[in-house]
PDB file of N, CA and C in Angstrom:
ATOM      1  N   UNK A   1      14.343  21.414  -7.045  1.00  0.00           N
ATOM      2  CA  UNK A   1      14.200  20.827  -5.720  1.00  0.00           C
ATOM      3  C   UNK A   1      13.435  21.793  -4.825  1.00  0.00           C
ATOM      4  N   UNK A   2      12.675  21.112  -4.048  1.00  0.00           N
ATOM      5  CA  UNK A   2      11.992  21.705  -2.970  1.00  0.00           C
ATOM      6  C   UNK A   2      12.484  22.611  -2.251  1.00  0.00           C
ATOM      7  N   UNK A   3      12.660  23.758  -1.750  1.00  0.00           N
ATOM      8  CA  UNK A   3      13.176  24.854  -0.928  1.00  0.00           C
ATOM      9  C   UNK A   3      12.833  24.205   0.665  1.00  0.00           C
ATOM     10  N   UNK A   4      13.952  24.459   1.771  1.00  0.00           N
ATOM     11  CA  UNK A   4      13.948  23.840   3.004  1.00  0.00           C
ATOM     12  C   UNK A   4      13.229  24.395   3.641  1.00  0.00           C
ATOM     13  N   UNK A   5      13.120  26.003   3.533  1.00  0.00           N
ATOM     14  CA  UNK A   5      11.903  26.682   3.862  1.00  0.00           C
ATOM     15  C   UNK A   5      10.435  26.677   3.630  1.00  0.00           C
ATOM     16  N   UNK A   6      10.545  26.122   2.293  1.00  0.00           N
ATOM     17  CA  UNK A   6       8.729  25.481   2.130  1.00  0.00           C
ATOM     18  C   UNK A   6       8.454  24.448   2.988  1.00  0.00           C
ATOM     19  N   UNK A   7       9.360  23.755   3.937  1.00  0.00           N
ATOM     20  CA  UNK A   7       8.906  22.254   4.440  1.00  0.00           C
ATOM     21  C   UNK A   7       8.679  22.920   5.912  1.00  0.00           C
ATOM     22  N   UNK A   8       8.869  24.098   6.444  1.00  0.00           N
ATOM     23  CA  UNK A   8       8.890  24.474   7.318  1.00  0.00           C
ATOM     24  C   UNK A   8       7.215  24.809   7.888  1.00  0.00           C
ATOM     25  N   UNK A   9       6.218  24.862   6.760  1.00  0.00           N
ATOM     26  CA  UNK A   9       5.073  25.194   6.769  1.00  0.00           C
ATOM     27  C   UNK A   9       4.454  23.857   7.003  1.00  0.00           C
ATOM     28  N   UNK A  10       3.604  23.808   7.826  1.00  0.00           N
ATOM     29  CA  UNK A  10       3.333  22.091   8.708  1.00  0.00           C
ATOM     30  C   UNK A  10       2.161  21.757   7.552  1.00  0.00           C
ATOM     31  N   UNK A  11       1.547  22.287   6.985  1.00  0.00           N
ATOM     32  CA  UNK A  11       0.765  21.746   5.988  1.00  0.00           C
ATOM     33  C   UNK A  11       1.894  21.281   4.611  1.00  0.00           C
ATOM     34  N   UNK A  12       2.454  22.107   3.972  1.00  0.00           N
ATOM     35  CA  UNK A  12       3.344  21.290   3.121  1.00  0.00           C
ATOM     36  C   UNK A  12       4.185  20.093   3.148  1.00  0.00           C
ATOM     37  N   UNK A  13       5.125  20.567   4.587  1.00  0.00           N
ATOM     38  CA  UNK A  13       5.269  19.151   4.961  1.00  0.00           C
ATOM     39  C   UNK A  13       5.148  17.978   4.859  1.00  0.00           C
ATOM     40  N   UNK A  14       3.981  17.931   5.430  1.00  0.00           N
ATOM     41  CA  UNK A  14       2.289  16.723   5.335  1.00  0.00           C
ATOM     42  C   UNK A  14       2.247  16.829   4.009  1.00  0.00           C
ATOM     43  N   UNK A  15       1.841  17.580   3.458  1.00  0.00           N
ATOM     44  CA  UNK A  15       1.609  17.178   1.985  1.00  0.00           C
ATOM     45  C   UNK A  15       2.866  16.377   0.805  1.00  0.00           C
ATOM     46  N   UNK A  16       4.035  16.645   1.157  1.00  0.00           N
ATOM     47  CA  UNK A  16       5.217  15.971   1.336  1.00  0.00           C
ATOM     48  C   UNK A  16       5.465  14.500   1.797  1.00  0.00           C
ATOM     49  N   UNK A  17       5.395  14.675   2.651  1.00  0.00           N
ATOM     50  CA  UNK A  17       5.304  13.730   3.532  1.00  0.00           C
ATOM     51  C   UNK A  17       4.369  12.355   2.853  1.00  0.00           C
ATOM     52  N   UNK A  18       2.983  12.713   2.831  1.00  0.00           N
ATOM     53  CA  UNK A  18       2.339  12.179   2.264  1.00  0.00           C
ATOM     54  C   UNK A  18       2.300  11.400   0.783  1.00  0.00           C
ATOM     55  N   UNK A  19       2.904  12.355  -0.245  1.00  0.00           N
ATOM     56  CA  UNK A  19       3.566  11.882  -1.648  1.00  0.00           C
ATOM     57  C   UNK A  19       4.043  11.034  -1.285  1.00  0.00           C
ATOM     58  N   UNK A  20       5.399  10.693  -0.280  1.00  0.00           N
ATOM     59  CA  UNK A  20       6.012  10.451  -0.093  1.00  0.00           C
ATOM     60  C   UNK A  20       6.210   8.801   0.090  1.00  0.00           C
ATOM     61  N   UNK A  21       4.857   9.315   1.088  1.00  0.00           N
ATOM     62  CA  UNK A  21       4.812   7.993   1.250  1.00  0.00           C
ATOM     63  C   UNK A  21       3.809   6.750   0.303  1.00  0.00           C
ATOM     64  N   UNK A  22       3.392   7.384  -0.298  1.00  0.00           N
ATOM     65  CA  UNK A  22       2.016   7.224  -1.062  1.00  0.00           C
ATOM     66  C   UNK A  22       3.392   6.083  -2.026  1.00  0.00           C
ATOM     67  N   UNK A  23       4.586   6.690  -3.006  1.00  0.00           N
ATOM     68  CA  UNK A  23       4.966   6.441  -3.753  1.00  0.00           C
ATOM     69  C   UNK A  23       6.736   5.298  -2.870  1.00  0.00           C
ATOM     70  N   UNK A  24       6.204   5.042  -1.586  1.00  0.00           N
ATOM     71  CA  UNK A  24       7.095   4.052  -0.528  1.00  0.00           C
ATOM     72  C   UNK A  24       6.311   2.493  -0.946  1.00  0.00           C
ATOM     73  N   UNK A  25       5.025   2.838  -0.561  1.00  0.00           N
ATOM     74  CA  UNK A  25       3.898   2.044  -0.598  1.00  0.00           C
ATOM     75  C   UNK A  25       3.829   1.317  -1.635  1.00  0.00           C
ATOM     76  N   UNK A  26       3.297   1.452  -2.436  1.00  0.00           N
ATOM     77  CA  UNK A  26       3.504   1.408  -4.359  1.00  0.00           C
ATOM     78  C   UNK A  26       4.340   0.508  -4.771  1.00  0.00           C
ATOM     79  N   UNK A  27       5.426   1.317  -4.277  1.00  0.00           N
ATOM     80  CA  UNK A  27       7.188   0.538  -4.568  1.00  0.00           C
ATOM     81  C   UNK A  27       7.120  -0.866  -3.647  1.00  0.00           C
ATOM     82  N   UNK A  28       6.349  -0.889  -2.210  1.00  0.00           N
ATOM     83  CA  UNK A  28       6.417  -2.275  -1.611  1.00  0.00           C
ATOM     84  C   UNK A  28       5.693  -3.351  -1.840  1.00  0.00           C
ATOM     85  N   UNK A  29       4.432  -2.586  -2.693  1.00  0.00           N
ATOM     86  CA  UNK A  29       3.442  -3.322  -3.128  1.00  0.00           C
ATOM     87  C   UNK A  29       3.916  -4.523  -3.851  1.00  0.00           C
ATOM     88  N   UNK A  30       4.800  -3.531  -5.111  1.00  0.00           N
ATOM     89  CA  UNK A  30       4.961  -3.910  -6.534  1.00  0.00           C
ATOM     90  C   UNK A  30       6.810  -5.252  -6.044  1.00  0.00           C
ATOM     91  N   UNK A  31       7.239  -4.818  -5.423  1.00  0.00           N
ATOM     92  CA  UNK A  31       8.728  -5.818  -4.543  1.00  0.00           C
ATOM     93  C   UNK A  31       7.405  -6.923  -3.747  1.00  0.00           C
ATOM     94  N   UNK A  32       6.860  -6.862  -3.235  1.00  0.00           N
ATOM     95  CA  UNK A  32       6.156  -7.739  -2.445  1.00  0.00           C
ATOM     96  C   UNK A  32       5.565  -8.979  -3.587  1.00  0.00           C
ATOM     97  N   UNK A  33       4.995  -8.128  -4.616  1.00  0.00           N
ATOM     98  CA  UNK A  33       4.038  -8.843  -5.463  1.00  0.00           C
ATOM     99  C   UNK A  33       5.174  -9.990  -6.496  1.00  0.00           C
ATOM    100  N   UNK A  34       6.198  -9.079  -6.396  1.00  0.00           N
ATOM    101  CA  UNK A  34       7.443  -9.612  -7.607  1.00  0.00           C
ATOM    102  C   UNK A  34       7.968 -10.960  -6.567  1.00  0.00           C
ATOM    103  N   UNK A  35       8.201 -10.969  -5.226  1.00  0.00           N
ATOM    104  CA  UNK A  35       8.358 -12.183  -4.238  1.00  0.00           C
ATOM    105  C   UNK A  35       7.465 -13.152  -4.084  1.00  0.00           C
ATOM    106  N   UNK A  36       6.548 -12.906  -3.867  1.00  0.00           N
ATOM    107  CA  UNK A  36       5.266 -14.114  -4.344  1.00  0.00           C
ATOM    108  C   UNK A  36       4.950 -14.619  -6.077  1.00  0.00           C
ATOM    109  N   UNK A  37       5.363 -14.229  -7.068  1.00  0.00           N
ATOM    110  CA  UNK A  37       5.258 -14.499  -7.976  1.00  0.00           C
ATOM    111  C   UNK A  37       6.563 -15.846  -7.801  1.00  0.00           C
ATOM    112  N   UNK A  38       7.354 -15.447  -7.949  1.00  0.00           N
ATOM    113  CA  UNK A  38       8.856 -16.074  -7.630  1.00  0.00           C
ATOM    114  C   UNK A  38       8.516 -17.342  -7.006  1.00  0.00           C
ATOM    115  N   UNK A  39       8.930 -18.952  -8.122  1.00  0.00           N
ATOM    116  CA  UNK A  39       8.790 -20.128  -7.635  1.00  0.00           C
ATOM    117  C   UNK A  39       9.281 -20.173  -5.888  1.00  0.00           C
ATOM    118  N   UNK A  40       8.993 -21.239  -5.188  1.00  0.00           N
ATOM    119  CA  UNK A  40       9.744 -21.101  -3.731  1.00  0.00           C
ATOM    120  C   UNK A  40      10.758 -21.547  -4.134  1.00  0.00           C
ATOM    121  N   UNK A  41      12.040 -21.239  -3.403  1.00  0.00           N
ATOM    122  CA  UNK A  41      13.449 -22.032  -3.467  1.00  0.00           C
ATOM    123  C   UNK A  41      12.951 -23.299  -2.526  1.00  0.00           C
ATOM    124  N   UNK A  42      13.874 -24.493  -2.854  1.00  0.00           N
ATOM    125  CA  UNK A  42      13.829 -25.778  -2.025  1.00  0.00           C
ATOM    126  C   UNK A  42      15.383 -26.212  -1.850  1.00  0.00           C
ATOM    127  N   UNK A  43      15.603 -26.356  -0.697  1.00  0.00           N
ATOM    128  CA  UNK A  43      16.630 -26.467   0.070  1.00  0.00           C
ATOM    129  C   UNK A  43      17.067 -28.425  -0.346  1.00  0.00           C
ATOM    130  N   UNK A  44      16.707 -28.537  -1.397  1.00  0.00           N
ATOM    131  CA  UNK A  44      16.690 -30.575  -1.329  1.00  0.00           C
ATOM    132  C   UNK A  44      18.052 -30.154  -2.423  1.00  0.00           C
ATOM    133  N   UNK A  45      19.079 -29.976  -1.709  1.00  0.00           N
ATOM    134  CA  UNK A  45      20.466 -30.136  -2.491  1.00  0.00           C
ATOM    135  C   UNK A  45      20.895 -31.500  -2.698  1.00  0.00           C
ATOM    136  N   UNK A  46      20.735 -32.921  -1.840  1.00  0.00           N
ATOM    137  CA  UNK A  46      21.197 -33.768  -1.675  1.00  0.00           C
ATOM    138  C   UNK A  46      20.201 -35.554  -2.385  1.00  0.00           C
ATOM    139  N   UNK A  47      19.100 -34.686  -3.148  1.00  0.00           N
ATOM    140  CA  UNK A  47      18.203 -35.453  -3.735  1.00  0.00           C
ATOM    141  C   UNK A  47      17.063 -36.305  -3.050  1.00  0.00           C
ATOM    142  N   UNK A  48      16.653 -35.578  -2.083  1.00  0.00           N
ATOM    143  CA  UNK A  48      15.544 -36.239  -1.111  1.00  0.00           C
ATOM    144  C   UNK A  48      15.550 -36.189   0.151  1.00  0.00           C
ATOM    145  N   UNK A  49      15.897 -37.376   1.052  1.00  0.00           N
ATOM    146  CA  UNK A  49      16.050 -37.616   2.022  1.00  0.00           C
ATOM    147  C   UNK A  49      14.910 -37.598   3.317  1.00  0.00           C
ATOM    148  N   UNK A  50      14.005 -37.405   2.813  1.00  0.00           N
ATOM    149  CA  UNK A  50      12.953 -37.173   3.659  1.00  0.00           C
ATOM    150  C   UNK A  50      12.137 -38.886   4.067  1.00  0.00           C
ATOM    151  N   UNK A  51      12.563 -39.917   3.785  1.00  0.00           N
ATOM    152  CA  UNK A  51      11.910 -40.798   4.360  1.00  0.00           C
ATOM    153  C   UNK A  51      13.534 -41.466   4.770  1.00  0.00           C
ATOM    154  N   UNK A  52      12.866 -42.567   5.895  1.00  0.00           N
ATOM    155  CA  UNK A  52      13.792 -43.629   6.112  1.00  0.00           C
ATOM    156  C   UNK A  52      14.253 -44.487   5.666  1.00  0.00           C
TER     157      UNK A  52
END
């Protein structure tokens, strides 16, 4: 693990920081992409009902 004192240096940090987020991103991409794949749910529990 990273030492608390290396994060103290404002360039590592950032460089931290940055991984960081690089591999947030990625992860929302790949959850985002897995939700649009995914048929829509349809709320028609009751077998229609949409005309008169």
């Amino acid at each position: 693990m990273i030492p608390l004192q290396t994060l103290s240096n404002p360039a590592m940090a950032v460089a931290v920081l940055v991984i960081v987020m690089t591999f947030v991103i990625i992860a929302a991409f790949i959850w985002a992409f897995g939700k649009i794949s995914e048929p829509p749910e349809t709320d028609d529990h009751d077998g229609g009902g949409h005309g008169a």
